[in-house]
C-alpha atoms as a PDB file:
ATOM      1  CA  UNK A   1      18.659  86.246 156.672  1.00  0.00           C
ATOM      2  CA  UNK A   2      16.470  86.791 159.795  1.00  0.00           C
ATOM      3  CA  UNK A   3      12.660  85.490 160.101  1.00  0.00           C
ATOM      4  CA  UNK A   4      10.700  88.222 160.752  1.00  0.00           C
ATOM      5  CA  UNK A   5       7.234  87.176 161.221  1.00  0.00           C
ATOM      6  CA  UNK A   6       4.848  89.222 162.971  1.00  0.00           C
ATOM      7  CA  UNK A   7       4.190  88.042 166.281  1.00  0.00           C
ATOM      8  CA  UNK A   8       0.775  89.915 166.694  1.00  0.00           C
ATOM      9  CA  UNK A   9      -1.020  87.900 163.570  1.00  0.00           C
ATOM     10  CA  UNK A  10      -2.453  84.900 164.737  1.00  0.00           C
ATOM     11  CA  UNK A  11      -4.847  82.152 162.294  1.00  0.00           C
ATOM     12  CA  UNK A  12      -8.728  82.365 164.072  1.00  0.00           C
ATOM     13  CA  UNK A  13     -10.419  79.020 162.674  1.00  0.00           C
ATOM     14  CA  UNK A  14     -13.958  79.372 161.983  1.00  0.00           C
ATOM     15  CA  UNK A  15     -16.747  77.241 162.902  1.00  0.00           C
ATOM     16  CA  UNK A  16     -17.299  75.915 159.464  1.00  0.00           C
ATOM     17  CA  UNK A  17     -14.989  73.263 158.127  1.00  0.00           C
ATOM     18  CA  UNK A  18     -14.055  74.034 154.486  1.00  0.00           C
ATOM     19  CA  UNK A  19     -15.791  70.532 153.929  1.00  0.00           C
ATOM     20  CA  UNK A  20     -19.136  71.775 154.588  1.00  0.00           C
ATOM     21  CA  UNK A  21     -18.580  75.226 153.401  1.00  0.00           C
ATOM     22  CA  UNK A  22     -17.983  73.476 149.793  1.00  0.00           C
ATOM     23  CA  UNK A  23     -21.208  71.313 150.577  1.00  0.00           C
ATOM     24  CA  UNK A  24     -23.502  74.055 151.156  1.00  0.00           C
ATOM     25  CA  UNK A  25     -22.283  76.442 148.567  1.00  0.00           C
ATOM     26  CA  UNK A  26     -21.988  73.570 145.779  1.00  0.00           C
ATOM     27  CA  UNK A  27     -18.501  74.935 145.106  1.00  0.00           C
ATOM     28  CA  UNK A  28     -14.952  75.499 146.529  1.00  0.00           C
ATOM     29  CA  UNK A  29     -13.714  78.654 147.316  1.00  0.00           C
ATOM     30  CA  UNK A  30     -10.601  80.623 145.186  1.00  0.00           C
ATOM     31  CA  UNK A  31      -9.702  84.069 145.147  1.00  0.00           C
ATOM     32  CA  UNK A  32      -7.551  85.956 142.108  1.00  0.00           C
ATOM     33  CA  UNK A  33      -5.591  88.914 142.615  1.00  0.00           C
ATOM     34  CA  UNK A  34      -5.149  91.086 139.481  1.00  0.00           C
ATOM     35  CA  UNK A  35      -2.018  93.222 139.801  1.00  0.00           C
ATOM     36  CA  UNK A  36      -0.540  95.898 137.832  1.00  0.00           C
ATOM     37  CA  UNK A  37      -0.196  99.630 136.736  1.00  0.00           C
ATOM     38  CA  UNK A  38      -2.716 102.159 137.609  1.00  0.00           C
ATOM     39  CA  UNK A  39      -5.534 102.116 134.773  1.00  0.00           C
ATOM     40  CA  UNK A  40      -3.951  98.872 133.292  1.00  0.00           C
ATOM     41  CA  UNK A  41      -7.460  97.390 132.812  1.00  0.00           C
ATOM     42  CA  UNK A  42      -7.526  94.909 136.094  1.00  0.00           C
ATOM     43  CA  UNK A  43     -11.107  96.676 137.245  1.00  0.00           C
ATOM     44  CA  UNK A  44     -12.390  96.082 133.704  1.00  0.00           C
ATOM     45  CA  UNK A  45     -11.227  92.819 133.561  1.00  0.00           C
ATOM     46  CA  UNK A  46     -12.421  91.595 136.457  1.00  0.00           C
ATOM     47  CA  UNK A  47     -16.019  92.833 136.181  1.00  0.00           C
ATOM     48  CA  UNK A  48     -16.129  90.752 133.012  1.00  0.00           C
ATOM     49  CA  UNK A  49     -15.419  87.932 134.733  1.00  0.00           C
ATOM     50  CA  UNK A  50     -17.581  88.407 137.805  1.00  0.00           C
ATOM     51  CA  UNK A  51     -20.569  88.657 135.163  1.00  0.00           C
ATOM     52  CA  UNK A  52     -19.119  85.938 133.098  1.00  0.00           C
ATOM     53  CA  UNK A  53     -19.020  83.813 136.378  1.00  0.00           C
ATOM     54  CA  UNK A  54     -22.680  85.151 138.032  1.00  0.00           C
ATOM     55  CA  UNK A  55     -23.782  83.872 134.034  1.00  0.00           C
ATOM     56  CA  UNK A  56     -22.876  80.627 134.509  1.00  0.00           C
ATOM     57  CA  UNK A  57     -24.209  80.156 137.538  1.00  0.00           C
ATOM     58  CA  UNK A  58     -21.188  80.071 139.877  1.00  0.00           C
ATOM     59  CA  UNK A  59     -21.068  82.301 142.881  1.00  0.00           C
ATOM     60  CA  UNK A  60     -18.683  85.624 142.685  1.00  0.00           C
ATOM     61  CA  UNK A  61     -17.951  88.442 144.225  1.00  0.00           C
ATOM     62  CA  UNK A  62     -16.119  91.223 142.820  1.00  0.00           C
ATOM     63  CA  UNK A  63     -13.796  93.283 145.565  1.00  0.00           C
ATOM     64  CA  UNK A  64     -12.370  96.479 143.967  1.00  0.00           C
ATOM     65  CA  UNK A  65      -9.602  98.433 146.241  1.00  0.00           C
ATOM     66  CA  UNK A  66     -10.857 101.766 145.065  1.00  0.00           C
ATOM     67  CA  UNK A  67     -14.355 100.520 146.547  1.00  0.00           C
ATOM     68  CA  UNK A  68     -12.815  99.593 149.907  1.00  0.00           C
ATOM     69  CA  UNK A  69     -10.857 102.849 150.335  1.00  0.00           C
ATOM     70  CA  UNK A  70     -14.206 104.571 148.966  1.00  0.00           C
ATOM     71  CA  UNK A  71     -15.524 103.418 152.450  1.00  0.00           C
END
């Protein structure tokens, strides 16, 4: 099997270390992907946890790929 990795992708590090980003937000960083059928409940889910999460006091963000097609 051949390694194909794209040649035209490159890493850009940012100005912030992850260090202080944790510092100043008071929290690492994670991101969860919820995969599965069409109208399998992932949306649903996920706002529930956003709120769940914004409730306790942690910081979320909710990104729905029907939103970022939506424009």
């Amino acid at each position: 099997m051949t390694d194909r990795r794209a040649t035209n992708i490159h890493w850009h590090e940012g100005n912030i270390s992850r260090d202080e980003r944790w510092r100043a937000l008071g929290a690492r960083g994670a991101t969860l992907w919820f995969t599965g059928l069409s109208a399998s409940g992932k949306s649903t889910i996920a706002s529930a946890l956003e709120q769940a999460l914004v409730h306790r006091g942690a910081p979320a963000y909710r990104l729905d790929g029907d939103n970022i097609r939506h424009g």
